[in-house]
C-alpha atoms as a PDB file:
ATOM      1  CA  UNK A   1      94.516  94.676 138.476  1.00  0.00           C
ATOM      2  CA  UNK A   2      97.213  95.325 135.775  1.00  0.00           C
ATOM      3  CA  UNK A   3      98.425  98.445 135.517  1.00  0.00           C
ATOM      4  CA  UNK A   4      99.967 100.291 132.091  1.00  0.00           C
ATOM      5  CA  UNK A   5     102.478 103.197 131.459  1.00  0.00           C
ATOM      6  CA  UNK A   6     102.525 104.876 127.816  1.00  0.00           C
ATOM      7  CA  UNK A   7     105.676 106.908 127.131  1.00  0.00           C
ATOM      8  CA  UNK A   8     104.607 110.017 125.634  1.00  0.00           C
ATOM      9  CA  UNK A   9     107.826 112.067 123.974  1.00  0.00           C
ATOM     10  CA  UNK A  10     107.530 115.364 121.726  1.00  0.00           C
ATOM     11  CA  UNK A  11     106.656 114.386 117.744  1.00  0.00           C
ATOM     12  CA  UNK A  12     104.688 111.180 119.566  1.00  0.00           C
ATOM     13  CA  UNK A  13     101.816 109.472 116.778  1.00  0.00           C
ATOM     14  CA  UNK A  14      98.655 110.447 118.221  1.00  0.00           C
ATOM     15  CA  UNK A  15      96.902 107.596 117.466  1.00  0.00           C
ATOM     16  CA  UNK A  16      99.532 104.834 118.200  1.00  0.00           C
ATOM     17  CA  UNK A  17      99.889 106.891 121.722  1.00  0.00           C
ATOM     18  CA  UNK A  18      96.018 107.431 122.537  1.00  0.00           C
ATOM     19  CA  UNK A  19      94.312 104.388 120.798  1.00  0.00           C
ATOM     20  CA  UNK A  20      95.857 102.095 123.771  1.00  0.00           C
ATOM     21  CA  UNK A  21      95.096 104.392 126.341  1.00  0.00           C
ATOM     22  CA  UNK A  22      91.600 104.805 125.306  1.00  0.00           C
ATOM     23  CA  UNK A  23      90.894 100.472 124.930  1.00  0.00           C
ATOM     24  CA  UNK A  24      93.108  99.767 128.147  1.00  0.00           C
ATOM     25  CA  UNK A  25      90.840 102.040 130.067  1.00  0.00           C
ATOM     26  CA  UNK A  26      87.607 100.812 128.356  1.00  0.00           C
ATOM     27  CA  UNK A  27      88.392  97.326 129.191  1.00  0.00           C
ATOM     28  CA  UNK A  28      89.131  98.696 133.080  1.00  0.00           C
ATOM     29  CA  UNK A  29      92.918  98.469 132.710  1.00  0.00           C
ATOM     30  CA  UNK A  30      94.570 101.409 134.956  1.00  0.00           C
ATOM     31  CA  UNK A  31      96.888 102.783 132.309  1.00  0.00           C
ATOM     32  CA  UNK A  32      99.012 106.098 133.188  1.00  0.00           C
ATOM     33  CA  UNK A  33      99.854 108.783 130.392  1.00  0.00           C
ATOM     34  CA  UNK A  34     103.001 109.633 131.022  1.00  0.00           C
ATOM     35  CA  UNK A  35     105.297 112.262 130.059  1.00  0.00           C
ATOM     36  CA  UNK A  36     108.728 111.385 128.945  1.00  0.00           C
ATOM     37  CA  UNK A  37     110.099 115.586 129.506  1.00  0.00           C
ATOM     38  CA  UNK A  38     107.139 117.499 130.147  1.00  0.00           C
ATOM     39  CA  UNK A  39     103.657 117.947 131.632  1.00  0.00           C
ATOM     40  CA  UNK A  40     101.740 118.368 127.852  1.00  0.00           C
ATOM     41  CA  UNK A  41     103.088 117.077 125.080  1.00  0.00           C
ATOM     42  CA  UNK A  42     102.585 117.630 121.533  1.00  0.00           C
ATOM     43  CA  UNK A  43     102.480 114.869 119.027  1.00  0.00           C
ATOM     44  CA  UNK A  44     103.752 114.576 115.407  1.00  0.00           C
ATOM     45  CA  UNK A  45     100.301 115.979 113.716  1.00  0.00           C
ATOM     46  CA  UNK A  46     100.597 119.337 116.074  1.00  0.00           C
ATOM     47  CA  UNK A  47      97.456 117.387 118.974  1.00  0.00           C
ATOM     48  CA  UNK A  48      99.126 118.496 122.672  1.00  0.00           C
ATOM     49  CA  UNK A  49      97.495 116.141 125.206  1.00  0.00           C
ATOM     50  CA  UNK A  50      97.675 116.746 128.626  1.00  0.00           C
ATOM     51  CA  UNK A  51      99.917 113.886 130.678  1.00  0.00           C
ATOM     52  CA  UNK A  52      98.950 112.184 134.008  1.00  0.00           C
ATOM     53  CA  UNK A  53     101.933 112.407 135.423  1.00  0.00           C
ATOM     54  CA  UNK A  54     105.894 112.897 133.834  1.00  0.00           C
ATOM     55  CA  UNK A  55     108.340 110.203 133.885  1.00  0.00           C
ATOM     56  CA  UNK A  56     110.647 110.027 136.832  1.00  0.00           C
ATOM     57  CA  UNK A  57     112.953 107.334 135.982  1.00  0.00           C
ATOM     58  CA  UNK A  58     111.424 104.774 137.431  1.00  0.00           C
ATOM     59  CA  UNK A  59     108.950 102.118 135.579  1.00  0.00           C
ATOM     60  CA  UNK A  60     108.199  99.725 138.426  1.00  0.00           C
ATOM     61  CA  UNK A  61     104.553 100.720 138.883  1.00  0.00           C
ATOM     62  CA  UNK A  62     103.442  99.220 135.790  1.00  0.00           C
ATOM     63  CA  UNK A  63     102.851  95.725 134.529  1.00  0.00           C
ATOM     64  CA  UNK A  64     103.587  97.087 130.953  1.00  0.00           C
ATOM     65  CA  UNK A  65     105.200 100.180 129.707  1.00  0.00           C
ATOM     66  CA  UNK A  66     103.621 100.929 125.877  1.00  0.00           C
ATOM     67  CA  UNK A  67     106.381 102.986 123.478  1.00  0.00           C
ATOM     68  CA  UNK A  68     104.695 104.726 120.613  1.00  0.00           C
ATOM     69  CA  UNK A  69     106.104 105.755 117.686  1.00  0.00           C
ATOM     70  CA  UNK A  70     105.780 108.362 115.322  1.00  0.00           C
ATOM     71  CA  UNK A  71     108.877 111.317 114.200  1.00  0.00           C
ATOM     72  CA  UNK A  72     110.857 112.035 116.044  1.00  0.00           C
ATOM     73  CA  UNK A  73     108.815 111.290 118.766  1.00  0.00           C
ATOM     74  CA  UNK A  74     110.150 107.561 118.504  1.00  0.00           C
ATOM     75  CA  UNK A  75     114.504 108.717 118.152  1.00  0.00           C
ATOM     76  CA  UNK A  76     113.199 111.164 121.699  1.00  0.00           C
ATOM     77  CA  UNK A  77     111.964 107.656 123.671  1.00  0.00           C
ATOM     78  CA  UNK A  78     115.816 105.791 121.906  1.00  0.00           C
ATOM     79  CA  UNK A  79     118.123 108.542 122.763  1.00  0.00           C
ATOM     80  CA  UNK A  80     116.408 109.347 127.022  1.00  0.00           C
ATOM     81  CA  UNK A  81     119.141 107.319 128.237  1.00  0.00           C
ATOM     82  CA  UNK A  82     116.601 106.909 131.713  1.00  0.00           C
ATOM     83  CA  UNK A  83     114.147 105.370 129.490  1.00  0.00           C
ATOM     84  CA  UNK A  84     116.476 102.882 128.503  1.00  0.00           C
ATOM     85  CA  UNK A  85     117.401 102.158 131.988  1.00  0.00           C
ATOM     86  CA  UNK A  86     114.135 101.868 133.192  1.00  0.00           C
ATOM     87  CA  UNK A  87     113.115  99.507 129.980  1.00  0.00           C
ATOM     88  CA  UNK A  88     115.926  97.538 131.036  1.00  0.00           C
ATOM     89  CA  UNK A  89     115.131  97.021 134.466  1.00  0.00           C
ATOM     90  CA  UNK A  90     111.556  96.200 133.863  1.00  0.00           C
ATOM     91  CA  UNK A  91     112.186  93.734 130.789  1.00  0.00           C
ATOM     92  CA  UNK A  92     114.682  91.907 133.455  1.00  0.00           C
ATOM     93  CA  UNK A  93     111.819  91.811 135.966  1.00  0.00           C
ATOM     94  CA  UNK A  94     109.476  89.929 133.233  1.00  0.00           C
ATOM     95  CA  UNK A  95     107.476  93.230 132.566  1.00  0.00           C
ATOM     96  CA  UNK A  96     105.602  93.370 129.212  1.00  0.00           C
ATOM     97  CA  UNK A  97     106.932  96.171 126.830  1.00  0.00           C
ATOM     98  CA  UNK A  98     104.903  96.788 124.096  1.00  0.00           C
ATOM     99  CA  UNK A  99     106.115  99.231 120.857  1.00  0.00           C
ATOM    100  CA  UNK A 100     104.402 100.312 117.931  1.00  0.00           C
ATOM    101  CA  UNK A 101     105.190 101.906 114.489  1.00  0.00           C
ATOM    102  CA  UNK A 102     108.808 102.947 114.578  1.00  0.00           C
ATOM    103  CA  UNK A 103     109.477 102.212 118.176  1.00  0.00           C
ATOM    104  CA  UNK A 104     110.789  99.316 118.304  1.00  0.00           C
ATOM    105  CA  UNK A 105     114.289 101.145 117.573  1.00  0.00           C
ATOM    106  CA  UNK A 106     113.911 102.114 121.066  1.00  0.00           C
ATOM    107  CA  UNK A 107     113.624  98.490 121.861  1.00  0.00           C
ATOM    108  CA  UNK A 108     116.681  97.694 119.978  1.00  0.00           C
ATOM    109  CA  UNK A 109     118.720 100.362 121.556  1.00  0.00           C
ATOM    110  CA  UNK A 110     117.526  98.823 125.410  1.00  0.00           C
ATOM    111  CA  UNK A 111     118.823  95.298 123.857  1.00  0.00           C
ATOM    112  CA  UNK A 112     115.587  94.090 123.936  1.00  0.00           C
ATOM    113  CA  UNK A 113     115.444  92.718 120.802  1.00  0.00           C
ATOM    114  CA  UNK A 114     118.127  89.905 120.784  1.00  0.00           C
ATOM    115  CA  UNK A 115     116.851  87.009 119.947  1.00  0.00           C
ATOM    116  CA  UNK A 116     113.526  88.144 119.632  1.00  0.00           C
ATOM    117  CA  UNK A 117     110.779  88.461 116.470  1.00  0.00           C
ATOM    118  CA  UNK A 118     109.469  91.600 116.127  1.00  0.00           C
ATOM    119  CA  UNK A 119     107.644  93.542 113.622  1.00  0.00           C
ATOM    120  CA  UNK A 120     107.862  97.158 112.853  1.00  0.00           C
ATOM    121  CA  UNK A 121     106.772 100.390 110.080  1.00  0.00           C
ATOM    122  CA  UNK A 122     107.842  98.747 106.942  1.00  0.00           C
ATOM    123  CA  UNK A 123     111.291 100.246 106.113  1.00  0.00           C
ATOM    124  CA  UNK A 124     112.434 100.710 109.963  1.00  0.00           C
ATOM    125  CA  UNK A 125     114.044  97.448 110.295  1.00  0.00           C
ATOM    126  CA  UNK A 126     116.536  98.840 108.641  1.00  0.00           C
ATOM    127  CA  UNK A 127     117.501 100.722 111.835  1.00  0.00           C
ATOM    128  CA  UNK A 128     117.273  97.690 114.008  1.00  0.00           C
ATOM    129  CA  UNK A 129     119.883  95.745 114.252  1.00  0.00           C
ATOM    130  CA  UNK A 130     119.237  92.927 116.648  1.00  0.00           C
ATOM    131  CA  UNK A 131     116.095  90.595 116.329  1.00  0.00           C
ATOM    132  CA  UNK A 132     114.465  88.983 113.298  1.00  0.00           C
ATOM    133  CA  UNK A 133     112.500  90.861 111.600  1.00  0.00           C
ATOM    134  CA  UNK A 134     108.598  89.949 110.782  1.00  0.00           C
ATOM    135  CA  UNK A 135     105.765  91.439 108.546  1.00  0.00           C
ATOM    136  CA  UNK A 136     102.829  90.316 110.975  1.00  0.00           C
ATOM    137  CA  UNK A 137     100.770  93.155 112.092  1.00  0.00           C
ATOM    138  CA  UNK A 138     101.594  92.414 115.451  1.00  0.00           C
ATOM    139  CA  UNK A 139     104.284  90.190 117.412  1.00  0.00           C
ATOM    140  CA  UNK A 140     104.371  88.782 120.211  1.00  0.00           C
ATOM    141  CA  UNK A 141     107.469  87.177 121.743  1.00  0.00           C
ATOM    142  CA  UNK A 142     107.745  86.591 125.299  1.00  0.00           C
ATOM    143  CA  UNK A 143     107.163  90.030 126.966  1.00  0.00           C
ATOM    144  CA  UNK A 144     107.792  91.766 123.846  1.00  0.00           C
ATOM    145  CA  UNK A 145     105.224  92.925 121.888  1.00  0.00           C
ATOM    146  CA  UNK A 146     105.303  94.848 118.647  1.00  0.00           C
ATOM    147  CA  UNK A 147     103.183  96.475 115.865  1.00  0.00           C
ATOM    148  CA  UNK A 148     103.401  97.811 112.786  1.00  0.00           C
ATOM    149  CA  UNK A 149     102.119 101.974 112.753  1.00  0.00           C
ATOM    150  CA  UNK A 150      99.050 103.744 112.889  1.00  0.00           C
ATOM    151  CA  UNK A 151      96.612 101.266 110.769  1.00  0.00           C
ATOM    152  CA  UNK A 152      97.305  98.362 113.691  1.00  0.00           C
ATOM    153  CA  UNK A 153      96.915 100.719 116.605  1.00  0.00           C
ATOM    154  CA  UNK A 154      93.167  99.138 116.897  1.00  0.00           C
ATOM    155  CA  UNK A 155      94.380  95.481 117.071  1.00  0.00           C
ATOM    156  CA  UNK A 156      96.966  95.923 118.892  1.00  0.00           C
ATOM    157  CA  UNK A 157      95.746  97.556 121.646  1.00  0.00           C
ATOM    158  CA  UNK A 158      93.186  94.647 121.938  1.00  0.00           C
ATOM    159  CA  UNK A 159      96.121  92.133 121.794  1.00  0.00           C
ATOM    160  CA  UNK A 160      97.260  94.384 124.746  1.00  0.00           C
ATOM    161  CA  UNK A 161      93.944  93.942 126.866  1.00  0.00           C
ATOM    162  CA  UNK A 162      94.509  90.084 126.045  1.00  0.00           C
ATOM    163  CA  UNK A 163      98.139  89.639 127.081  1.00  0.00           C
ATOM    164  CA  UNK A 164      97.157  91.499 130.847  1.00  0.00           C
ATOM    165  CA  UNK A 165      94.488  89.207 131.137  1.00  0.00           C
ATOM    166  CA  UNK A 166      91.328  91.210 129.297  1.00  0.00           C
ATOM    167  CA  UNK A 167      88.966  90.102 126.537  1.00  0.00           C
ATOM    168  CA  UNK A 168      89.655  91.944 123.479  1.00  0.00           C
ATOM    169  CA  UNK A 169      87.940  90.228 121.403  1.00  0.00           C
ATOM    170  CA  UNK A 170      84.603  90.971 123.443  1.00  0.00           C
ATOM    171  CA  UNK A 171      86.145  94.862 123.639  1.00  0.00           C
ATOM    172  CA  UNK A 172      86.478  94.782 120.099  1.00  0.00           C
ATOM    173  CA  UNK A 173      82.602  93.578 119.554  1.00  0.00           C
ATOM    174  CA  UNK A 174      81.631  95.857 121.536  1.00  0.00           C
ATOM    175  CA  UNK A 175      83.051  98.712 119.532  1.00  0.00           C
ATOM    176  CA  UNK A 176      81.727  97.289 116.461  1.00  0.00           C
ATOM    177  CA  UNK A 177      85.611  97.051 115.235  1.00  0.00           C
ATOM    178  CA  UNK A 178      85.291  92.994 114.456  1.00  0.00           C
ATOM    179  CA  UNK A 179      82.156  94.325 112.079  1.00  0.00           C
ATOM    180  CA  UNK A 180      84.996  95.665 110.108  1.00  0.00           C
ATOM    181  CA  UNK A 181      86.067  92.285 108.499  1.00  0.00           C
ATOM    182  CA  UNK A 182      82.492  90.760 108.057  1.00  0.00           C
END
């Protein structure tokens, strides 16, 4: 079974952090919050959530790692300089990593990016400097998969339970989201 990490940093969007959590465990995906500094952290509309467990430098657990974005949650995740080890590492070992929103600087920073279409909050590319830049809702390139903010937290968390080997599509029938677009 495919297992999931979501980096939770202070100033984290709540619903680019939680909507994943909440459809990878719904589609009976083992996914891990975890906290980049502390035990609870408190996102960027003032939500604390409790974490499963804090980061300890190491990644290799997980079959993805999910980066969410949201101020300054997103610059915390760039500048934890054992985050960008670990992303490293587990991008070299052919580990999904997954960012929404304005994450994907964090992405960039872990030279992740190179070579690479990605798609990010409209006005954050920007800040990226490697990659080419798309305005899809979600990319997906290689191992690297990226979203644009809050509105495609939905979607791409079912692209998510696809990639590991889940139906989203069926996930997303069953909670009535594909009634949205009939």
């Amino acid at each position: 079974m495919a297992k999931v990490g979501v980096i939770f940093a202070q100033g984290f969007e709540e619903i680019e952090a939680l909507t994943p959590v909440d459809v990878l465990r719904r589609a009976g995906i083992e996914c891990d919050m975890i906290g980049l500094t502390d035990q609870t952290v408190t996102g960027s509309h003032a939500i604390p959530v409790l974490m499963d467990k804090a980061f300890d430098g190491s990644l290799s657990d997980y079959d993805m790692i999910v980066l969410p974005g949201g101020l300054p949650g997103a610059h915390h995740l760039r500048d934890h300089e054992g985050l960008i080890a670990a992303l490293q590492k587990e991008a070299a070992a052919g580990k999904y990593i997954a960012a929404i929103c304005a994450a994907p600087v964090v992405l960039d920073r872990a030279g992740l990016l190179e070579g690479k279409n990605y798609t990010c909050f409209p006005g954050q590319e920007s800040n990226i400097q490697q990659g080419q830049h798309q305005t899809d809702l979600i990319v997906v390139d290689g191992k690297i998969v990226t979203s644009r903010g809050a509105g495609t937290a939905m979607a791409f968390s079912y692209k998510l339970v696809d990639l590991l080997g889940g139906d989203g599509n069926q996930l997303a029938h069953t909670m009535v989201y594909d009634q949205l677009f009939q």
